[in-house]
Protein backbone atom coordinates (compact mmCIF):
# COMPACT_ATOMS: atom_id res chain seq x y z
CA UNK A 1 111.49 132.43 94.79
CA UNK A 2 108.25 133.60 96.59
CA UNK A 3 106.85 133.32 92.93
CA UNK A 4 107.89 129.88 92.51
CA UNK A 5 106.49 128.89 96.05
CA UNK A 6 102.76 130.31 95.08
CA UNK A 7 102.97 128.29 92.03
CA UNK A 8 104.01 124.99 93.65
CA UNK A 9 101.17 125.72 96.06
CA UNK A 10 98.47 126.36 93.18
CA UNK A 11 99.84 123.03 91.74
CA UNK A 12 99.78 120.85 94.59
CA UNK A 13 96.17 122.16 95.37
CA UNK A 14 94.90 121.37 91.93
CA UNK A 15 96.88 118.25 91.52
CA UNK A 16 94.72 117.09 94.67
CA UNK A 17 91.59 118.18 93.79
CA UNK A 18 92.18 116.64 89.63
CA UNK A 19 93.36 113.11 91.91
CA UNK A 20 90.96 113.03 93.91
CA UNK A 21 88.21 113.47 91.05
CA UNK A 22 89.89 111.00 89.26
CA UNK A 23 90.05 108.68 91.48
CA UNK A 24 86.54 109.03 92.51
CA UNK A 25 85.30 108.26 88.96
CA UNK A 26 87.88 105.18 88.76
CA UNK A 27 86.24 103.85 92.50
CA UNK A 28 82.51 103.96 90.74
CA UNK A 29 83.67 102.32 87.90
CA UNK A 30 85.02 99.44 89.91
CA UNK A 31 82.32 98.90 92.14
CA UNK A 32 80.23 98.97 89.16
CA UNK A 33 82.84 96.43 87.83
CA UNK A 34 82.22 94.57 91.30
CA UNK A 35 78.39 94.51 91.41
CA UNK A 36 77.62 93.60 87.74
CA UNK A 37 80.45 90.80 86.57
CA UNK A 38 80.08 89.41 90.21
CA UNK A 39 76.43 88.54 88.79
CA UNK A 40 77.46 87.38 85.76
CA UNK A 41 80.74 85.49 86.81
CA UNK A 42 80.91 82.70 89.28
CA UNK A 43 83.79 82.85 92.14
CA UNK A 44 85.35 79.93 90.39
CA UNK A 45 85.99 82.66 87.38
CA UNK A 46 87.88 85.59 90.20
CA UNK A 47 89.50 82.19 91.68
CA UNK A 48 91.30 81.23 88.24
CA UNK A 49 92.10 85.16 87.56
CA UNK A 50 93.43 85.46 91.11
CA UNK A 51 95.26 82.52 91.21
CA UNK A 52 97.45 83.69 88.25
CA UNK A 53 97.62 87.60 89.50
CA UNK A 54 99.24 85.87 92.40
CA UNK A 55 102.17 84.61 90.74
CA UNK A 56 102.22 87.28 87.76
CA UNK A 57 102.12 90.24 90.35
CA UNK A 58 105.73 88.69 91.93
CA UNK A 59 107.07 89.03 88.47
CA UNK A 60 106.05 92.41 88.01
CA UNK A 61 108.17 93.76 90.92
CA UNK A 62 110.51 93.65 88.35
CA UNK A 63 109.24 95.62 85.72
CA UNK A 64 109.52 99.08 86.43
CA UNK A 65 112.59 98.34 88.93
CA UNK A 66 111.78 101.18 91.48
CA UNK A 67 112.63 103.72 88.63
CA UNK A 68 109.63 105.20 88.65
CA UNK A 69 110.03 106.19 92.33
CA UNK A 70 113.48 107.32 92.22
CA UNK A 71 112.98 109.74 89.07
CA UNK A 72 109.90 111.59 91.23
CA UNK A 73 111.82 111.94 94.33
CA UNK A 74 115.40 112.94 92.19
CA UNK A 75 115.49 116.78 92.24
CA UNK A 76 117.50 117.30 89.19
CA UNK A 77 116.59 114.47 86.80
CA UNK A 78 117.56 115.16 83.60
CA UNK A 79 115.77 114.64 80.41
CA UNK A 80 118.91 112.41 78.81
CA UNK A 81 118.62 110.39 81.85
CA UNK A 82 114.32 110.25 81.77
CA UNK A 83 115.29 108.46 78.28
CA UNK A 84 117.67 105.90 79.54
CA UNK A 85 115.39 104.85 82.27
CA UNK A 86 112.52 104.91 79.60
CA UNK A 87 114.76 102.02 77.22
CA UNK A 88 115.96 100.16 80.45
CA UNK A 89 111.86 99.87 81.46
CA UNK A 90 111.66 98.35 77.72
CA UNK A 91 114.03 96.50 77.95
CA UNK A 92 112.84 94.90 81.21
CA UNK A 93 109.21 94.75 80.40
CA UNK A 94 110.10 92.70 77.10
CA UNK A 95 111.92 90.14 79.14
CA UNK A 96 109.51 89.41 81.54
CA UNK A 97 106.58 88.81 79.47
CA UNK A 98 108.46 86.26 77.52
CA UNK A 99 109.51 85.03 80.99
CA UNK A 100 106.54 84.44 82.07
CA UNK A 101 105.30 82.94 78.64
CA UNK A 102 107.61 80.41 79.03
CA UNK A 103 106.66 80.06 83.09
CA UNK A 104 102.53 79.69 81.80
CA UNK A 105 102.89 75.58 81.47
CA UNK A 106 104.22 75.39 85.08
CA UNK A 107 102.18 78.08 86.67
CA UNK A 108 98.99 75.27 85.14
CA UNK A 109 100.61 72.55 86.67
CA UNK A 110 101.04 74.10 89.97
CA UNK A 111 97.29 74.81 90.69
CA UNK A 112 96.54 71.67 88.22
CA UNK A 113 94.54 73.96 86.05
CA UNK A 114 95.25 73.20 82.64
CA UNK A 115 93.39 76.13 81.00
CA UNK A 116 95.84 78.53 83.08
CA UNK A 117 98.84 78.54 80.42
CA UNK A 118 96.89 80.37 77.31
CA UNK A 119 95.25 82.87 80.25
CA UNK A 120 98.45 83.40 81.96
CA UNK A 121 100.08 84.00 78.51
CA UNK A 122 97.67 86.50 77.51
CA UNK A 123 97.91 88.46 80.46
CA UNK A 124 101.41 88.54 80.40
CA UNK A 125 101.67 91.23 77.27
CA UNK A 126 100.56 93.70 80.06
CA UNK A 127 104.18 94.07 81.05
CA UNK A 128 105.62 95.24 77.74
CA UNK A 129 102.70 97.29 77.70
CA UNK A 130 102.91 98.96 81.29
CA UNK A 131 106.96 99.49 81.01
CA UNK A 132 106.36 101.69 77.89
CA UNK A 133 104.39 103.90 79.51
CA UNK A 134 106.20 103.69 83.25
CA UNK A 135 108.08 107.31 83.02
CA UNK A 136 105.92 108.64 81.12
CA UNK A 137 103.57 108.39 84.25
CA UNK A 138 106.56 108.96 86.38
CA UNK A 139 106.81 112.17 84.95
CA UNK A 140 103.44 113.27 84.79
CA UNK A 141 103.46 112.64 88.82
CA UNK A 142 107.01 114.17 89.25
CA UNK A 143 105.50 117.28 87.62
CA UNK A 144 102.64 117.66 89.50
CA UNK A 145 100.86 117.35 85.84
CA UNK A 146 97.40 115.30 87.14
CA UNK A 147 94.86 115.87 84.65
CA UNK A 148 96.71 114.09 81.69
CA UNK A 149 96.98 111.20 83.94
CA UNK A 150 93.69 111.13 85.25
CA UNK A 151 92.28 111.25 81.55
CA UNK A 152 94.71 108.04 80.99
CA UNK A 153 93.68 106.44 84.28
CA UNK A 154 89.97 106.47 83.66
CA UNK A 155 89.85 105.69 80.19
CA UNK A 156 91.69 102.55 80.76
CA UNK A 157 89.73 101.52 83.74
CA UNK A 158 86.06 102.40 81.59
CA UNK A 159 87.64 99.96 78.88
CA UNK A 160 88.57 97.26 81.25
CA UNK A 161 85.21 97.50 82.88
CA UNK A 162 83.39 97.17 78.77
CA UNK A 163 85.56 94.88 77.59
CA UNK A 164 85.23 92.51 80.61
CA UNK A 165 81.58 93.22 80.98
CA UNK A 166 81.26 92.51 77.09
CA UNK A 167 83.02 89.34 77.08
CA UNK A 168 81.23 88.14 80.00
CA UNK A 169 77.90 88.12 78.39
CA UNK A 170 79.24 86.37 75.68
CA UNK A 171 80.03 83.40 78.08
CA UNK A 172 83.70 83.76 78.06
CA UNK A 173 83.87 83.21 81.93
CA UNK A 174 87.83 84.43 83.07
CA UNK A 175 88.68 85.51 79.82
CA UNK A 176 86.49 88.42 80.17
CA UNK A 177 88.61 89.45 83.03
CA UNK A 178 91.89 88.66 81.05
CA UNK A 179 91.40 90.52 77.64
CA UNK A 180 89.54 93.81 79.96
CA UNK A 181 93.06 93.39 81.94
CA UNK A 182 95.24 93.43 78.28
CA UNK A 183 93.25 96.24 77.14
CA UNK A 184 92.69 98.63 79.66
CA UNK A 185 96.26 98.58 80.45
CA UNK A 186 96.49 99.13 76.53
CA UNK A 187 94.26 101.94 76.29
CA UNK A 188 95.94 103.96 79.60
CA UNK A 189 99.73 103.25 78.08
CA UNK A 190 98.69 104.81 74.79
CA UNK A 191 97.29 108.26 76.74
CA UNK A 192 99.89 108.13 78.65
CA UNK A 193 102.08 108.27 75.78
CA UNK A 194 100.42 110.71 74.01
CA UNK A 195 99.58 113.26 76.60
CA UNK A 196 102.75 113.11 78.48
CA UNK A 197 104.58 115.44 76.21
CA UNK A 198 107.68 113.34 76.85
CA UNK A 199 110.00 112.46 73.64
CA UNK A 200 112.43 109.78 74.77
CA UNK A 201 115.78 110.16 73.05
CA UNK A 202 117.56 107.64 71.52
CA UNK A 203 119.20 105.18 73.52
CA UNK A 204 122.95 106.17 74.70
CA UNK A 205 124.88 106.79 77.99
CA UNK A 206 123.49 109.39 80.42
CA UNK A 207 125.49 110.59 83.48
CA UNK A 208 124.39 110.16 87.25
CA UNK A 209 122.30 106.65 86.61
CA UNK A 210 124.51 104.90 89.46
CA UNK A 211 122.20 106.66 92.18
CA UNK A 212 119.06 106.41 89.97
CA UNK A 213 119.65 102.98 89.90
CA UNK A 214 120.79 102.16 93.33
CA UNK A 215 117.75 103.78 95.04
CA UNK A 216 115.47 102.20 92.51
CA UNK A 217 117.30 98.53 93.33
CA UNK A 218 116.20 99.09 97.16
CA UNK A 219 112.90 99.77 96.04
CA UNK A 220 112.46 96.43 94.53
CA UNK A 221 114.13 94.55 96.72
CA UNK A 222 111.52 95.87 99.52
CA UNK A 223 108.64 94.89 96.46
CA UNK A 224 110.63 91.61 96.27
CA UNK A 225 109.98 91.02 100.35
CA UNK A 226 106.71 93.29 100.54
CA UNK A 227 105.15 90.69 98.03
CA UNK A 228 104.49 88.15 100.39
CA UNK A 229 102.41 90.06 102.55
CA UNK A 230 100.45 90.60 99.53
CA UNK A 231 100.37 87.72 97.60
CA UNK A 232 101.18 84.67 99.76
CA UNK A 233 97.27 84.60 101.48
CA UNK A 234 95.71 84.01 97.76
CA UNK A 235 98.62 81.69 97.14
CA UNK A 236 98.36 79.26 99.93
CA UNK A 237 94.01 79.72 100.19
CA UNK A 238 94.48 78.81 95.96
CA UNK A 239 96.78 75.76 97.03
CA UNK A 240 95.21 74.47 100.22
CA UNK A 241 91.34 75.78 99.63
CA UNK A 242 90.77 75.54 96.30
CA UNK A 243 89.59 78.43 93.65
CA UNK A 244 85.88 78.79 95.11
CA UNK A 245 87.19 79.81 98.57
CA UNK A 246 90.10 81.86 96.71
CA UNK A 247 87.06 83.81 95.31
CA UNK A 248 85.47 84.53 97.93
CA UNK A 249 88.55 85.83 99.84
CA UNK A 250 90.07 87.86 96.88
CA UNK A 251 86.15 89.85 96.75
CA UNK A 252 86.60 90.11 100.53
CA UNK A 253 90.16 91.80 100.26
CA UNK A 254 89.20 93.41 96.71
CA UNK A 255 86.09 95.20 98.21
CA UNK A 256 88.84 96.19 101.46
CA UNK A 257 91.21 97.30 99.18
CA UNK A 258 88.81 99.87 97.25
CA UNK A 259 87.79 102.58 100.15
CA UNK A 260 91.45 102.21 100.76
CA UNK A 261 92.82 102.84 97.19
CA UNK A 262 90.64 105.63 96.30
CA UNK A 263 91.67 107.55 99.40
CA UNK A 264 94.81 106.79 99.33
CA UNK A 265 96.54 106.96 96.08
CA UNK A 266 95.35 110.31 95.15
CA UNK A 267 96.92 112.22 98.22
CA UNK A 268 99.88 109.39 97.98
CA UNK A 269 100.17 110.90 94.70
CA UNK A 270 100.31 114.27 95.51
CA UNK A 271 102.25 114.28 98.84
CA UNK A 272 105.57 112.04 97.65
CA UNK A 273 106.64 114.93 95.18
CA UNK A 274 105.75 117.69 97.63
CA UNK A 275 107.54 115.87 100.86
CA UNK A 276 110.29 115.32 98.67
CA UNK A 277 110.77 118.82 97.90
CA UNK A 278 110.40 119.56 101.49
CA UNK A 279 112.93 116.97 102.78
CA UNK A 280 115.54 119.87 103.10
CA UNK A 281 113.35 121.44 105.28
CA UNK A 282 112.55 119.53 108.82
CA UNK A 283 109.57 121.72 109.86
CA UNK A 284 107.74 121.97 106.71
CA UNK A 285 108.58 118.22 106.37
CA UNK A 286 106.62 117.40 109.41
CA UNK A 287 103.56 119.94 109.14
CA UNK A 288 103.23 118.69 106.39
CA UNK A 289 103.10 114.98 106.86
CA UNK A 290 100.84 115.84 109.92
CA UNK A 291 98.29 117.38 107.72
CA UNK A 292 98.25 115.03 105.15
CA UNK A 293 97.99 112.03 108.14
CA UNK A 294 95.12 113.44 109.46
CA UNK A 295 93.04 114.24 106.31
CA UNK A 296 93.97 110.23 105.42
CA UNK A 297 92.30 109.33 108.87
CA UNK A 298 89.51 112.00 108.55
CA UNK A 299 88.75 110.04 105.47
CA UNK A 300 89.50 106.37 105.57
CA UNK A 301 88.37 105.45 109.52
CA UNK A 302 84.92 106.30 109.31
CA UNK A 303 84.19 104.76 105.49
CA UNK A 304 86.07 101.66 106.87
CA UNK A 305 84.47 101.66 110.37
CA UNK A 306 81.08 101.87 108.91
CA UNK A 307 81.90 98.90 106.18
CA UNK A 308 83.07 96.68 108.99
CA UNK A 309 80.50 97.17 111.00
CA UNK A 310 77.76 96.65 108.38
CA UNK A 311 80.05 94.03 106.40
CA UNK A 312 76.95 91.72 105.56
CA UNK A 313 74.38 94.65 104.70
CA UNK A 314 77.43 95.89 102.32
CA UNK A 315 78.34 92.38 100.59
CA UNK A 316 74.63 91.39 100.23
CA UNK A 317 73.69 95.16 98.17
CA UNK A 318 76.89 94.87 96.48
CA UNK A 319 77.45 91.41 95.60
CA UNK A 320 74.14 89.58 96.43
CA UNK A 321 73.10 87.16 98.64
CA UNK A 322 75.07 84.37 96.99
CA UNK A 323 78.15 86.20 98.03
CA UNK A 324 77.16 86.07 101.76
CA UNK A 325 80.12 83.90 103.00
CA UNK A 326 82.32 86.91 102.37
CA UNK A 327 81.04 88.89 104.99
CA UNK A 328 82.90 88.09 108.15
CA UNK A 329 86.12 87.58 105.97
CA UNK A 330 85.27 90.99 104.65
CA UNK A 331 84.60 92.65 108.18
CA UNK A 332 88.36 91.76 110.08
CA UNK A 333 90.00 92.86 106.59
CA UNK A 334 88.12 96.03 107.46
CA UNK A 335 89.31 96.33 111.16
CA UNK A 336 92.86 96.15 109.48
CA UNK A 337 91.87 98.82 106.85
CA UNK A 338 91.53 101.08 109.75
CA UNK A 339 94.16 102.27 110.30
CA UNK A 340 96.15 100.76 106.88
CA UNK A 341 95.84 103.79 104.83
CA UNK A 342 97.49 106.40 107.73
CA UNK A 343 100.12 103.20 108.22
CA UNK A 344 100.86 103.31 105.03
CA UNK A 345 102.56 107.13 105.26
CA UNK A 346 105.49 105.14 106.52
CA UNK A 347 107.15 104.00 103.43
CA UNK A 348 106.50 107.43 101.80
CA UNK A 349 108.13 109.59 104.32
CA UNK A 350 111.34 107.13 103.85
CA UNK A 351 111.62 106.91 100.10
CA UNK A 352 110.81 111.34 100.09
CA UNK A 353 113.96 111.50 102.31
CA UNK A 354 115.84 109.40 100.28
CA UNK A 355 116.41 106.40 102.67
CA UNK A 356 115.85 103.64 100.57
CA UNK A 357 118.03 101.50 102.95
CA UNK A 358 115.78 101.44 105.92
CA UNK A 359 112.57 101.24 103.43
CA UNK A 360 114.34 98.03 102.53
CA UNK A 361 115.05 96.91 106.61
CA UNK A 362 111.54 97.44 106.87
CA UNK A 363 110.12 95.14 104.17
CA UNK A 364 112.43 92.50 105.10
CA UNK A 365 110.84 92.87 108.82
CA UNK A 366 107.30 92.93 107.76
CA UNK A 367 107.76 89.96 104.91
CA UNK A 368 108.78 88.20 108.13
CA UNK A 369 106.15 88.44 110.61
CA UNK A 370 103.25 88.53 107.73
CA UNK A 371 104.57 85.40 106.37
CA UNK A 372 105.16 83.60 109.83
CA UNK A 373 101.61 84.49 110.35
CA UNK A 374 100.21 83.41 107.20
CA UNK A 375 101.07 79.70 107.57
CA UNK A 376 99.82 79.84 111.11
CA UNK A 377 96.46 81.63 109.81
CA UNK A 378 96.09 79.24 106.48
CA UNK A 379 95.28 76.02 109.35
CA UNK A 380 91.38 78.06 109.44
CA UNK A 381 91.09 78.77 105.65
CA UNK A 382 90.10 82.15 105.06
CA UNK A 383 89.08 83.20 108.81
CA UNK A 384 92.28 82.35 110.03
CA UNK A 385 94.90 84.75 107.47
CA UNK A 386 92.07 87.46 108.20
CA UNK A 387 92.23 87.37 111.63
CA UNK A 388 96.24 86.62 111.33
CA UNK A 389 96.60 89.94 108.64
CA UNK A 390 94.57 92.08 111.51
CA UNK A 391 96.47 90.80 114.15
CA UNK A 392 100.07 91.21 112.48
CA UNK A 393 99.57 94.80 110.89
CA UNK A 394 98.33 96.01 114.21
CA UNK A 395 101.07 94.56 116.31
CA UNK A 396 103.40 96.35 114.65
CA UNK A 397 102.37 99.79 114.43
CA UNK A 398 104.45 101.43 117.29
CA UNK A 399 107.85 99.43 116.53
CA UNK A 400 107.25 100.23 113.04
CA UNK A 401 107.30 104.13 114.05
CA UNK A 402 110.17 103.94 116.11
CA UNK A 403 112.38 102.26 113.58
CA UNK A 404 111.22 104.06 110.69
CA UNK A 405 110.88 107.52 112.08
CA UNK A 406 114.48 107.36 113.83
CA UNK A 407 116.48 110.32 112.70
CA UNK A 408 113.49 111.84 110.44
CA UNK A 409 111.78 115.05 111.45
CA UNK A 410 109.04 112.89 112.42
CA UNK A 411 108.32 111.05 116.08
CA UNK A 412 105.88 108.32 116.64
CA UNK A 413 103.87 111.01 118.22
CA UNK A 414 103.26 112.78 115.50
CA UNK A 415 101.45 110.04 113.94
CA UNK A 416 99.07 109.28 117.00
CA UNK A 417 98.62 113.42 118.16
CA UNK A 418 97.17 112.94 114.07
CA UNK A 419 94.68 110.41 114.02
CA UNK A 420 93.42 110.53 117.31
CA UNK A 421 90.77 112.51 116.78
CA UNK A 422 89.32 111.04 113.91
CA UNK A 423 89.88 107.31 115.36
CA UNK A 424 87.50 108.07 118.58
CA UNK A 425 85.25 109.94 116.20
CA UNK A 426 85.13 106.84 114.44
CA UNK A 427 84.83 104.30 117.40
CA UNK A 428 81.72 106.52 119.41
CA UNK A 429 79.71 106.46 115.42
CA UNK A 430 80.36 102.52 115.02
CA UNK A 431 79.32 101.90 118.75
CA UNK A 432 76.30 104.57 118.22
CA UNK A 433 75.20 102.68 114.72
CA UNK A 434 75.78 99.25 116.29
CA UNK A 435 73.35 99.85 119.36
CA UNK A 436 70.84 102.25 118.07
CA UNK A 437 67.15 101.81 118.48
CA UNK A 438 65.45 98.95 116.53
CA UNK A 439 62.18 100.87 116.33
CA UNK A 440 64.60 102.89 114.04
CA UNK A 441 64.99 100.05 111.41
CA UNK A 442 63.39 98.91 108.37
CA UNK A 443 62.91 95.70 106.17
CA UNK A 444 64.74 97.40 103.10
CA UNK A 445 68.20 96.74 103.20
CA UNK A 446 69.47 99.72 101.01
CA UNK A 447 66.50 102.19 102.92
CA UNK A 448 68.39 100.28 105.86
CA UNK A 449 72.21 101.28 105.18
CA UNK A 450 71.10 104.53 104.03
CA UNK A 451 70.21 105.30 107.47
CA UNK A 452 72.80 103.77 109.01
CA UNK A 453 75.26 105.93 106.91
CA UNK A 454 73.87 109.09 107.64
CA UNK A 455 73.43 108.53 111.23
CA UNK A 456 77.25 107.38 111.58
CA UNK A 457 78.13 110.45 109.43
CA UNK A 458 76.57 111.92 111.87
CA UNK A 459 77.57 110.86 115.06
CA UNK A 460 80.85 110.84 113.64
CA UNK A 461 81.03 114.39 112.72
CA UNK A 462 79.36 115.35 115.89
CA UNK A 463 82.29 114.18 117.73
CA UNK A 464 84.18 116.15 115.54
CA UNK A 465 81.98 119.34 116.76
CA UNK A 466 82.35 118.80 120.33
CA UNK A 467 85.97 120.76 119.90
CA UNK A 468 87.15 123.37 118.82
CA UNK A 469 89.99 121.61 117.08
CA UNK A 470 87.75 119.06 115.55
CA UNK A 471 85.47 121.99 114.82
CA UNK A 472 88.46 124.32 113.56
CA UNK A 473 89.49 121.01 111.23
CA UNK A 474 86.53 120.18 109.67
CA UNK A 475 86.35 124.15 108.62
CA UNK A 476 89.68 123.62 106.88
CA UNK A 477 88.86 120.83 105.30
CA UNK A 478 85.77 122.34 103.46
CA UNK A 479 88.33 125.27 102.37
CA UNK A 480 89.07 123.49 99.26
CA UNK A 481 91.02 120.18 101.26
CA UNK A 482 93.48 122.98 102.21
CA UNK A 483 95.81 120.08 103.87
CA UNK A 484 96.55 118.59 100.32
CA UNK A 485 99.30 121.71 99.88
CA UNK A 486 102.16 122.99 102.82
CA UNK A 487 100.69 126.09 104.34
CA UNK A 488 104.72 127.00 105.01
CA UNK A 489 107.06 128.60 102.51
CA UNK A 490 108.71 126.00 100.41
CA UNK A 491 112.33 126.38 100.56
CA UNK A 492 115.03 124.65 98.66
């Protein structure tokens, strides 16, 4: 057993550090996706691509039907019932791309853009594509197994970012967004399939499905309600505003999104298999969760403090001057990417323990108050569902924790007593940057935010240094990112 333990340790730590890397390369390749076709494209191209993402990304819920999730947290999947889940994916992924072929003429007519149906029909092969490929993914995750998927992850983001940069230059506007979309997800199905090492069977009846299949349905369901918190602002800005200020928004909440995404999906990654082999044991369950809380806030607070509060220094190196009106948009998205990446721990330490039920409760209670606050927000265009997305996902932090951590090993406590230090880290560095000496500042805006970054770094880390704690933390964290495996023996 001890045996077993040491080698669940090594392959959580590698697993982390083969995400991470990965991840890293697939962040430069999308800012570099960012900063060149945002030169070459006009926001009128990322308003016709968003528009249809919008609807496209509701359908999608559907396609891998919380499987996925439910054979990495299943203990004792089976490879007969890996197989059926594989054909029912399929299945599923056939039907909704001819769904949504047939939905392309009314999706046109709903944003009166005729040119939408052939885009929208082109863009729907990706869901054939991404269900053949779902548990193979599933399983390379479930497994710990990182550096196959990393190799498929990359390549398919490197041929997105060709293909659409290719296209682009050959004037073909939001098709070169569409066909990089169709083929990247190609090229990362195809590696997944091939490096996965998983042989499907042919289709027939496998044993213990009902609970495979009940679990996943609560997952989509929440996907179902959790859909309008991330899809309804470009829907009713597209609608109300137009595709211009659609454009503008989706680069503000794109450019939010990828801090956030790189940070967070490669410990995400890592930590749902591990918790859910810990979910049998309450104390490793929350040391765990602890760790992993506070290496997401050591992270994500200071990148996102320092974006918001150099938000139009940021959007003018990254996306030019042109792109200026994103800025304040850009900066309150920020504020709420504070503290979204820790928040976001919540759903993961419900589906690891198997409560799918309350995972649901609490997508139906967030769908709610995001969407009440949406059509109260839309009345200012893309200020107003900014400020009413910062304002919602902070009100409901602490009645989030109490309903979701109720009868887990976890207490709201836990999650503050973990981010505390790095959030007033955080807030002393952004007041420190904001106020520093002018005589300090130069004419060159890189030069400028060069300087501003290191001298946030370093007020931020020299909080850190004041105690022993943050001292003793930022030790373990150059040990290899020690937090990204339980330092506790792993016990069935």
């Amino acid at each position: 057993m001890q045996a077993t333990n040491e080698n669940l340790r090594a392959k959580a730590v590698r697993g982390g550090a083969i995400s991470m890397t990965a991840q890293v390369a697939v962040i430069l390749i999308q800012m570099a996706s960012i900063v060149i076709l945002s030169r070459i494209l006009r926001p009128e191209d990322f308003g016709v691509i968003a528009m249809i993402l919008a609807i496209t990304a509701f359908v999608g819920l559907f396609r891998d039907m919380g499987l996925s999730t439910a054979s990495i947290q299943k203990t004792d999947l089976t490879r007969e019932q890996a197989s059926a889940l594989f054909w029912f994916n399929l299945l599923v992924g056939g039907v909704l791309m001819m769904l949504v072929m047939a939905l392309a003429p009314i999706i046109a007519w709903f944003y009166k853009r005729p040119e939408l149906t052939q885009v929208c029909i082109a863009i729907s092969t990706t869901f054939i594509i991404a269900s053949a490929g779902a548990q193979h993914a599933a399983l390379l995750q479930r497994e710990l197994r990182f550096k196959p998927k990393a190799i498929a992850d990359v390549c398919g983001a490197v041929v997105n970012l060709l293909v659409s940069i290719l296209l682009a230059l050959k004037g073909m506007r939001f098709w070169a967004l569409a066909w990089g979309t169709v083929f990247g997800a190609l090229t990362t199905t195809l590696l997944y399939l091939l490096l996965s090492g998983f042989k499907p069977v042919r289709p027939q009846a496998a044993t213990g499905l009902r609970q495979i299949f009940g679990f996943g349905a609560n997952v989509t369901a929440f996907e179902l309600l959790n859909y309008f918190s991330r899809n309804l602002d470009s829907i009713l800005i597209g609608k109300l505003w137009g595709a211009e200020q659609l454009g503008f928004y989706s680069r503000a909440y794109q450019m939010m999104m990828l801090p956030i995404t790189s940070l967070r999906t490669p410990i995400n990654a890592v930590a749902f298999p591990v918790l859910s082999r810990l979910q049998h044991d309450q104390v490793g369950f929350r040391r765990y969760y602890c760790r992993i809380a506070s290496l997401l806030a050591f992270l994500s607070m200071p990148m996102m403090g320092f974006l918001t509060v150099k938000s139009e220094q940021v959007v003018e190196i990254a996306l030019g001057r042109e792109w200026i009106e994103v800025a304040p948009v850009f900066a309150l998205l920020g504020v709420t990417g504070f503290i979204q990446p820790v928040a976001s721990l919540r759903g993961l330490v419900l589906l690891s323990l198997g409560k799918s039920r309350r995972y649901l409760a609490w997508g139906g209670i967030n769908a709610i108050t995001v969407t009440i606050a949406f059509c109260i927000g839309i009345r200012w265009g893309n200020i107003g569902i900014a400020w009413a997305y910062l304002i919602v996902n902070y009100a409901l932090i602490y009645p989030s924790l109490l309903f979701i951590f109720n009868q887990t090993p976890l207490r709201p406590r836990d999650f503050f007593d973990s981010i505390k230090l790095p959030f007033l880290a955080s807030v002393v560095a952004i007041i420190i940057v904001f106020f520093w000496p002018s005589r300090w500042k130069t004419d060159q805006m890189i030069t400028q935010t060069i300087i501003d970054a290191t001298v946030f770094a370093a007020a931020f880390l020299g909080t850190y240094a004041v105690s022993k704690i943050g001292r003793d933390t930022i030790a373990g964290y150059l040990r290899l990112l020690s937090t990204l495996k339980p330092n506790l023996t792993l016990s069935k």
